[in-house]
C-alpha atoms as a PDB file:
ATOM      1  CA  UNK A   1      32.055 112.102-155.088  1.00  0.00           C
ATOM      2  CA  UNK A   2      34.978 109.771-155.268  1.00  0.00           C
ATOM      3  CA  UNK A   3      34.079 105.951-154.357  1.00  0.00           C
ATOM      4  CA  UNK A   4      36.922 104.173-153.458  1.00  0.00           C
ATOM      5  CA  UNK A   5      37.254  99.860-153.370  1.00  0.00           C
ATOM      6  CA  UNK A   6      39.975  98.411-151.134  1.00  0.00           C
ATOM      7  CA  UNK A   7      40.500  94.996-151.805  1.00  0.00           C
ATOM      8  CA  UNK A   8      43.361  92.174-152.114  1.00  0.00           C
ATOM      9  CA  UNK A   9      44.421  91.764-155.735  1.00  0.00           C
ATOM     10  CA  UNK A  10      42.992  88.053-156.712  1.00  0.00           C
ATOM     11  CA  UNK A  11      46.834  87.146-157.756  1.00  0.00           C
ATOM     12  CA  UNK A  12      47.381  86.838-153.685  1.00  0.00           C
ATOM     13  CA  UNK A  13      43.912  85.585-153.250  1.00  0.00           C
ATOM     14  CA  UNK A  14      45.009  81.876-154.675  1.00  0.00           C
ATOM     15  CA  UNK A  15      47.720  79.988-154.159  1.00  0.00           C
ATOM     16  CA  UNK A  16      50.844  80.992-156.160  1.00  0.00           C
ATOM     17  CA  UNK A  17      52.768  77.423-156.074  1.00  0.00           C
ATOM     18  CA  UNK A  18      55.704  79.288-156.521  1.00  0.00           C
ATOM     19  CA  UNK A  19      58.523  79.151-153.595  1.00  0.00           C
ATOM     20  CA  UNK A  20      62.365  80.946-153.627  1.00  0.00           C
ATOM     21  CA  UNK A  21      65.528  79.647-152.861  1.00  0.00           C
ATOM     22  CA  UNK A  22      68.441  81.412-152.301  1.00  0.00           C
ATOM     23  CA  UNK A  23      72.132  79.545-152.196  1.00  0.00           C
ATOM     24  CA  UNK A  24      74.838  81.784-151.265  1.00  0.00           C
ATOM     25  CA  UNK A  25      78.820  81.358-150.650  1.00  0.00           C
ATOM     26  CA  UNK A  26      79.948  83.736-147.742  1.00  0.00           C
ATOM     27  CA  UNK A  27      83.247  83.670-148.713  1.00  0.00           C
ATOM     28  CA  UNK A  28      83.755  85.605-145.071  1.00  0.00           C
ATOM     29  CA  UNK A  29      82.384  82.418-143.092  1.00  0.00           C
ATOM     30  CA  UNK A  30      83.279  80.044-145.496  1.00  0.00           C
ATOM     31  CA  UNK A  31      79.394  79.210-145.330  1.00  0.00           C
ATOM     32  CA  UNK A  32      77.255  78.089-147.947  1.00  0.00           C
ATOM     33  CA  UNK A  33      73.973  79.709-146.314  1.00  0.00           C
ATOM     34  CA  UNK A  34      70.627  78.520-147.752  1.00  0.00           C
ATOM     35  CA  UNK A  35      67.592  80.381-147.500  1.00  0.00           C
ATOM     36  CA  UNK A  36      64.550  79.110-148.376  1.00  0.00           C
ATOM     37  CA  UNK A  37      60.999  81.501-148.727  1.00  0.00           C
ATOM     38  CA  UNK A  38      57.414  80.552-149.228  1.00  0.00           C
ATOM     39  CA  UNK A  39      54.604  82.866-149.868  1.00  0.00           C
ATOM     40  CA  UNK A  40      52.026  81.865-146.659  1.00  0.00           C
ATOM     41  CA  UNK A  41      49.158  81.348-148.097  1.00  0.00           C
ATOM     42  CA  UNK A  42      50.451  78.097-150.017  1.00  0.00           C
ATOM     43  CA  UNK A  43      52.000  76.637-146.964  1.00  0.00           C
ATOM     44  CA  UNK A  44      49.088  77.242-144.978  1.00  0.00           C
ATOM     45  CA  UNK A  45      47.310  74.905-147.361  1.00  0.00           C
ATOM     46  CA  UNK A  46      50.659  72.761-147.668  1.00  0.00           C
ATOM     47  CA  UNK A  47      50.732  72.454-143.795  1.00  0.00           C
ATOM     48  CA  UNK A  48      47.279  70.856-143.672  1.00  0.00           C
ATOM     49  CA  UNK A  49      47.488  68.185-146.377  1.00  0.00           C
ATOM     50  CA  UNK A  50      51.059  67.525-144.974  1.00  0.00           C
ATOM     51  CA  UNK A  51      50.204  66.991-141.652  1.00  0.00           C
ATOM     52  CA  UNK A  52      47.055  67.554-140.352  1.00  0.00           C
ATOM     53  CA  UNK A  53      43.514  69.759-141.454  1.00  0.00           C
ATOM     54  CA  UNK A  54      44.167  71.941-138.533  1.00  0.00           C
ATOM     55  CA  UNK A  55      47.586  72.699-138.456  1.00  0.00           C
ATOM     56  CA  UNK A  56      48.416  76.348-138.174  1.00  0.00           C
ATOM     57  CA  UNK A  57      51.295  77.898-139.603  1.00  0.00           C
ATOM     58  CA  UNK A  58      50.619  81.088-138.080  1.00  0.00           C
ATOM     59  CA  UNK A  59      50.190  80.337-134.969  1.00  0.00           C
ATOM     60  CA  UNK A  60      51.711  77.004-134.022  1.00  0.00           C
ATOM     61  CA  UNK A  61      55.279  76.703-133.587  1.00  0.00           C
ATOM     62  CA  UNK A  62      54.994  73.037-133.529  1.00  0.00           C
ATOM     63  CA  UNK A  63      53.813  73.402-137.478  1.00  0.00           C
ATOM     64  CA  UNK A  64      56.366  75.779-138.505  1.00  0.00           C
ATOM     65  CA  UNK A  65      59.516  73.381-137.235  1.00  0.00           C
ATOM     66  CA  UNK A  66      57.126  70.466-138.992  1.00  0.00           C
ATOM     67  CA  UNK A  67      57.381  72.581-142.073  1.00  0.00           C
ATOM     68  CA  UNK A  68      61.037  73.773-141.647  1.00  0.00           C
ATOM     69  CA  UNK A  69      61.986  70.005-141.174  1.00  0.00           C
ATOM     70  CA  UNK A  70      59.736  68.839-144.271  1.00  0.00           C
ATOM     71  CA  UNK A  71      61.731  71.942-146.352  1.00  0.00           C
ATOM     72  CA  UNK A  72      64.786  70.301-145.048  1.00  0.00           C
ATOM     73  CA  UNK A  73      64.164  67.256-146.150  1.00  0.00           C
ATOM     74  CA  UNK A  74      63.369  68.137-149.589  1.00  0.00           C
ATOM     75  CA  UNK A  75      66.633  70.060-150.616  1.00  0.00           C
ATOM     76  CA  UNK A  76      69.585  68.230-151.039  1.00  0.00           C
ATOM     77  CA  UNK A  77      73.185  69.358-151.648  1.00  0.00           C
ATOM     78  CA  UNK A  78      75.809  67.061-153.247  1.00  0.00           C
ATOM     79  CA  UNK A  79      79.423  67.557-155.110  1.00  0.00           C
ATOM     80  CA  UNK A  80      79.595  67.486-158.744  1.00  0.00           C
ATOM     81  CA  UNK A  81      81.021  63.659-157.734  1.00  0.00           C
ATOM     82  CA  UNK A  82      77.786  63.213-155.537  1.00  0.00           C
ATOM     83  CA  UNK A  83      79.452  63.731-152.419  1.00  0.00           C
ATOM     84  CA  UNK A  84      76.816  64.770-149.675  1.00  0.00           C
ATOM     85  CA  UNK A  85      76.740  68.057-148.562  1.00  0.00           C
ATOM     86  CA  UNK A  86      74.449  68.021-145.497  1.00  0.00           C
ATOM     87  CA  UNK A  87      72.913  70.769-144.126  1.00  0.00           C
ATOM     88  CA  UNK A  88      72.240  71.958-140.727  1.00  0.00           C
ATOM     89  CA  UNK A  89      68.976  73.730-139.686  1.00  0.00           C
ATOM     90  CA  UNK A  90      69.450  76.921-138.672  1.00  0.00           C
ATOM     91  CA  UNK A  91      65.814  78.177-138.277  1.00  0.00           C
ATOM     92  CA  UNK A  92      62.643  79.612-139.661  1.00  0.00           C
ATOM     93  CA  UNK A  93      60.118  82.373-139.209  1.00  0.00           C
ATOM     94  CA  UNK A  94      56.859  83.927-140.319  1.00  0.00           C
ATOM     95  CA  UNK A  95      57.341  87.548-141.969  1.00  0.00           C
ATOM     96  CA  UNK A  96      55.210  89.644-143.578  1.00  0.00           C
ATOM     97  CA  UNK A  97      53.715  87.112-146.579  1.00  0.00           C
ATOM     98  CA  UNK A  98      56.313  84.587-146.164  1.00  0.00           C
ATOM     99  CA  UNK A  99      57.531  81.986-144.373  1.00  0.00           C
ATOM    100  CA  UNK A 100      61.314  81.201-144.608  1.00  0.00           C
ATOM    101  CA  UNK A 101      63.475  78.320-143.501  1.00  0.00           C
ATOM    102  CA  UNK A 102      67.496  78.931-143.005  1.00  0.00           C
ATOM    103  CA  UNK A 103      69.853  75.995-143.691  1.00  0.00           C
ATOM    104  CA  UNK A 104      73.926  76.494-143.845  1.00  0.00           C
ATOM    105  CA  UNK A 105      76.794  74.163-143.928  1.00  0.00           C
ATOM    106  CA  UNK A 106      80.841  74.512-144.755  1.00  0.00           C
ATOM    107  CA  UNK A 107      81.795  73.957-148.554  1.00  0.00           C
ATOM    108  CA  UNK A 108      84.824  72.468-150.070  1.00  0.00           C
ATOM    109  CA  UNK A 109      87.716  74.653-150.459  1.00  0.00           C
ATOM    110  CA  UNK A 110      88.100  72.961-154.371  1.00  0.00           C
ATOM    111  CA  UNK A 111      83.948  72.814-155.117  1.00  0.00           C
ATOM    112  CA  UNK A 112      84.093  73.347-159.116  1.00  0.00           C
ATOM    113  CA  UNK A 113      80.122  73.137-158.539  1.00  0.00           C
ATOM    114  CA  UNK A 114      76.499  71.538-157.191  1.00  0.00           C
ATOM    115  CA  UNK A 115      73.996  69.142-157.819  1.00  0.00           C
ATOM    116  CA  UNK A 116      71.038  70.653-156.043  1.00  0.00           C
ATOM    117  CA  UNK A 117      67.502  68.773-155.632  1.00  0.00           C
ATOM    118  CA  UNK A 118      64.018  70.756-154.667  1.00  0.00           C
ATOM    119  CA  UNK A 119      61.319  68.765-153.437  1.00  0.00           C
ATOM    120  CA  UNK A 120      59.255  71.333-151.922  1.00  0.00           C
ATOM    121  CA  UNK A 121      55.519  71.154-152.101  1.00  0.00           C
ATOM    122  CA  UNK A 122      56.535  69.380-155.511  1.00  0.00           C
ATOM    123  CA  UNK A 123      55.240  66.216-153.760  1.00  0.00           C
ATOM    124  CA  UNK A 124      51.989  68.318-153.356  1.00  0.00           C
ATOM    125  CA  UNK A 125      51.169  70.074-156.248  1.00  0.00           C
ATOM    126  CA  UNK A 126      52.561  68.632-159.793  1.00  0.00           C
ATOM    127  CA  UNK A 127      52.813  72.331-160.771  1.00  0.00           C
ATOM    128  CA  UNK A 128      54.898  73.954-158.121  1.00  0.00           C
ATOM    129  CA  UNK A 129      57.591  75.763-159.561  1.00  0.00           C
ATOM    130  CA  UNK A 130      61.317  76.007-157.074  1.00  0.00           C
ATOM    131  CA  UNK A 131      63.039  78.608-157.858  1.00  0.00           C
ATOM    132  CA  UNK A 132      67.016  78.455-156.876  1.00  0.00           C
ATOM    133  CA  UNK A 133      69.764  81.405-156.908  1.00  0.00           C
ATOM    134  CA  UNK A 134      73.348  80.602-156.405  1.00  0.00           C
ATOM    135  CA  UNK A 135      75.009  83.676-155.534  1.00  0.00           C
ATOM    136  CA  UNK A 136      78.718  84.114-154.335  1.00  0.00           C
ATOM    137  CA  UNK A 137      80.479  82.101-156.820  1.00  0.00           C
ATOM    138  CA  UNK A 138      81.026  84.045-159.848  1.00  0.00           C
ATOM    139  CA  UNK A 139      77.840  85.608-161.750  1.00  0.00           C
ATOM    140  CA  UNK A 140      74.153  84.841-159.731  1.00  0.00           C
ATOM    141  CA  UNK A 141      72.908  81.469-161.498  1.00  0.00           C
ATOM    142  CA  UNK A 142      69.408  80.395-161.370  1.00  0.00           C
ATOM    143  CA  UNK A 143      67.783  76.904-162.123  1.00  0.00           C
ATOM    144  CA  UNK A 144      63.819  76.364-162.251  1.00  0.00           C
ATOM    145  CA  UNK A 145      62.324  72.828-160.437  1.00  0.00           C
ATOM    146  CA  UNK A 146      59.681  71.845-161.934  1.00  0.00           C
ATOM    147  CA  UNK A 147      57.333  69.231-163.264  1.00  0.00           C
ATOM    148  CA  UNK A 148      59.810  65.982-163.414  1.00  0.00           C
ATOM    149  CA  UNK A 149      62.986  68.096-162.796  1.00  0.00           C
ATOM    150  CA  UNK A 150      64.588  66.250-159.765  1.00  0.00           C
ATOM    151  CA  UNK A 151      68.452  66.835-159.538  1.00  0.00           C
ATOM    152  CA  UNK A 152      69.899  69.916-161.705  1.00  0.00           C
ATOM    153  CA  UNK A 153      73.661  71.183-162.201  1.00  0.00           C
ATOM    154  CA  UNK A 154      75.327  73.895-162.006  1.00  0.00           C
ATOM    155  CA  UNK A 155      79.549  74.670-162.195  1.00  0.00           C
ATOM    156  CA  UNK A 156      81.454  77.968-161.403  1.00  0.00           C
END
């Protein structure tokens, strides 16, 4: 007789305090489109220290635009001569084990590069690690947010 044990794996039992960000040039649209994605389980946790013990990410839409606002607010664009590159909010949703937020704005013709900052859940949790891929502009590059990492380079 064969016994078998379903069960979730304990790695997505706990919070993984990792998020993803993904920064591309769509050289068709001449959009820099930013997508942001969070495993669910941390910003379900993230959602109620943030704003309130009983806000639902799941089901409340009025806690996902809190979050996609707060996400907003915690990654910044600039020129490499710290010229603001504001982003618009383009939206959010819940899929599968994630929850992602969608930024997008138009870049300089002439941008030799970025100075990126990524708050997220950094605020939080001391050990959250951000994650960012800039694709589009040459080969993909990749910088890591973390601990007192606040504003980070890159140049094409």
């Amino acid at each position: 007789m064969v016994v078998a044990s379903i069960g979730l794996s304990p790695a997505f039992a706990h919070q993984q305090k990792a998020a993803e960000t993904t920064v591309l040039f769509n050289k068709r649209s001449g959009e820099l489109e930013v997508t942001h994605r969070f495993y669910l389980h941390d910003t379900e946790h993230a959602v109620q220290a943030l704003f309130d013990k009983n806000a639902d990410i799941l089901d409340s839409e009025k806690t996902q635009q809190q979050f996609a606002e707060y996400v907003a607010g915690q990654f910044l664009t600039k020129t490499l001569a710290d010229k603001e590159l504001p982003l618009s909010n383009v939206g959010f949703e819940v899929e599968g084990k994630f929850f992602w937020v969608y930024q997008s704005t138009k870049w300089p013709e002439q941008l030799k590069g970025l100075k990126l900052y990524n708050g997220a859940l950094r605020d939080l949790w001391p050990t959250q690690i951000n994650m960012v891929n800039i694709e589009g502009k040459s080969k993909v590059r990749t910088l890591y947010f973390s601990e007192d990492k606040d504003w980070l380079i890159t140049t094409f």
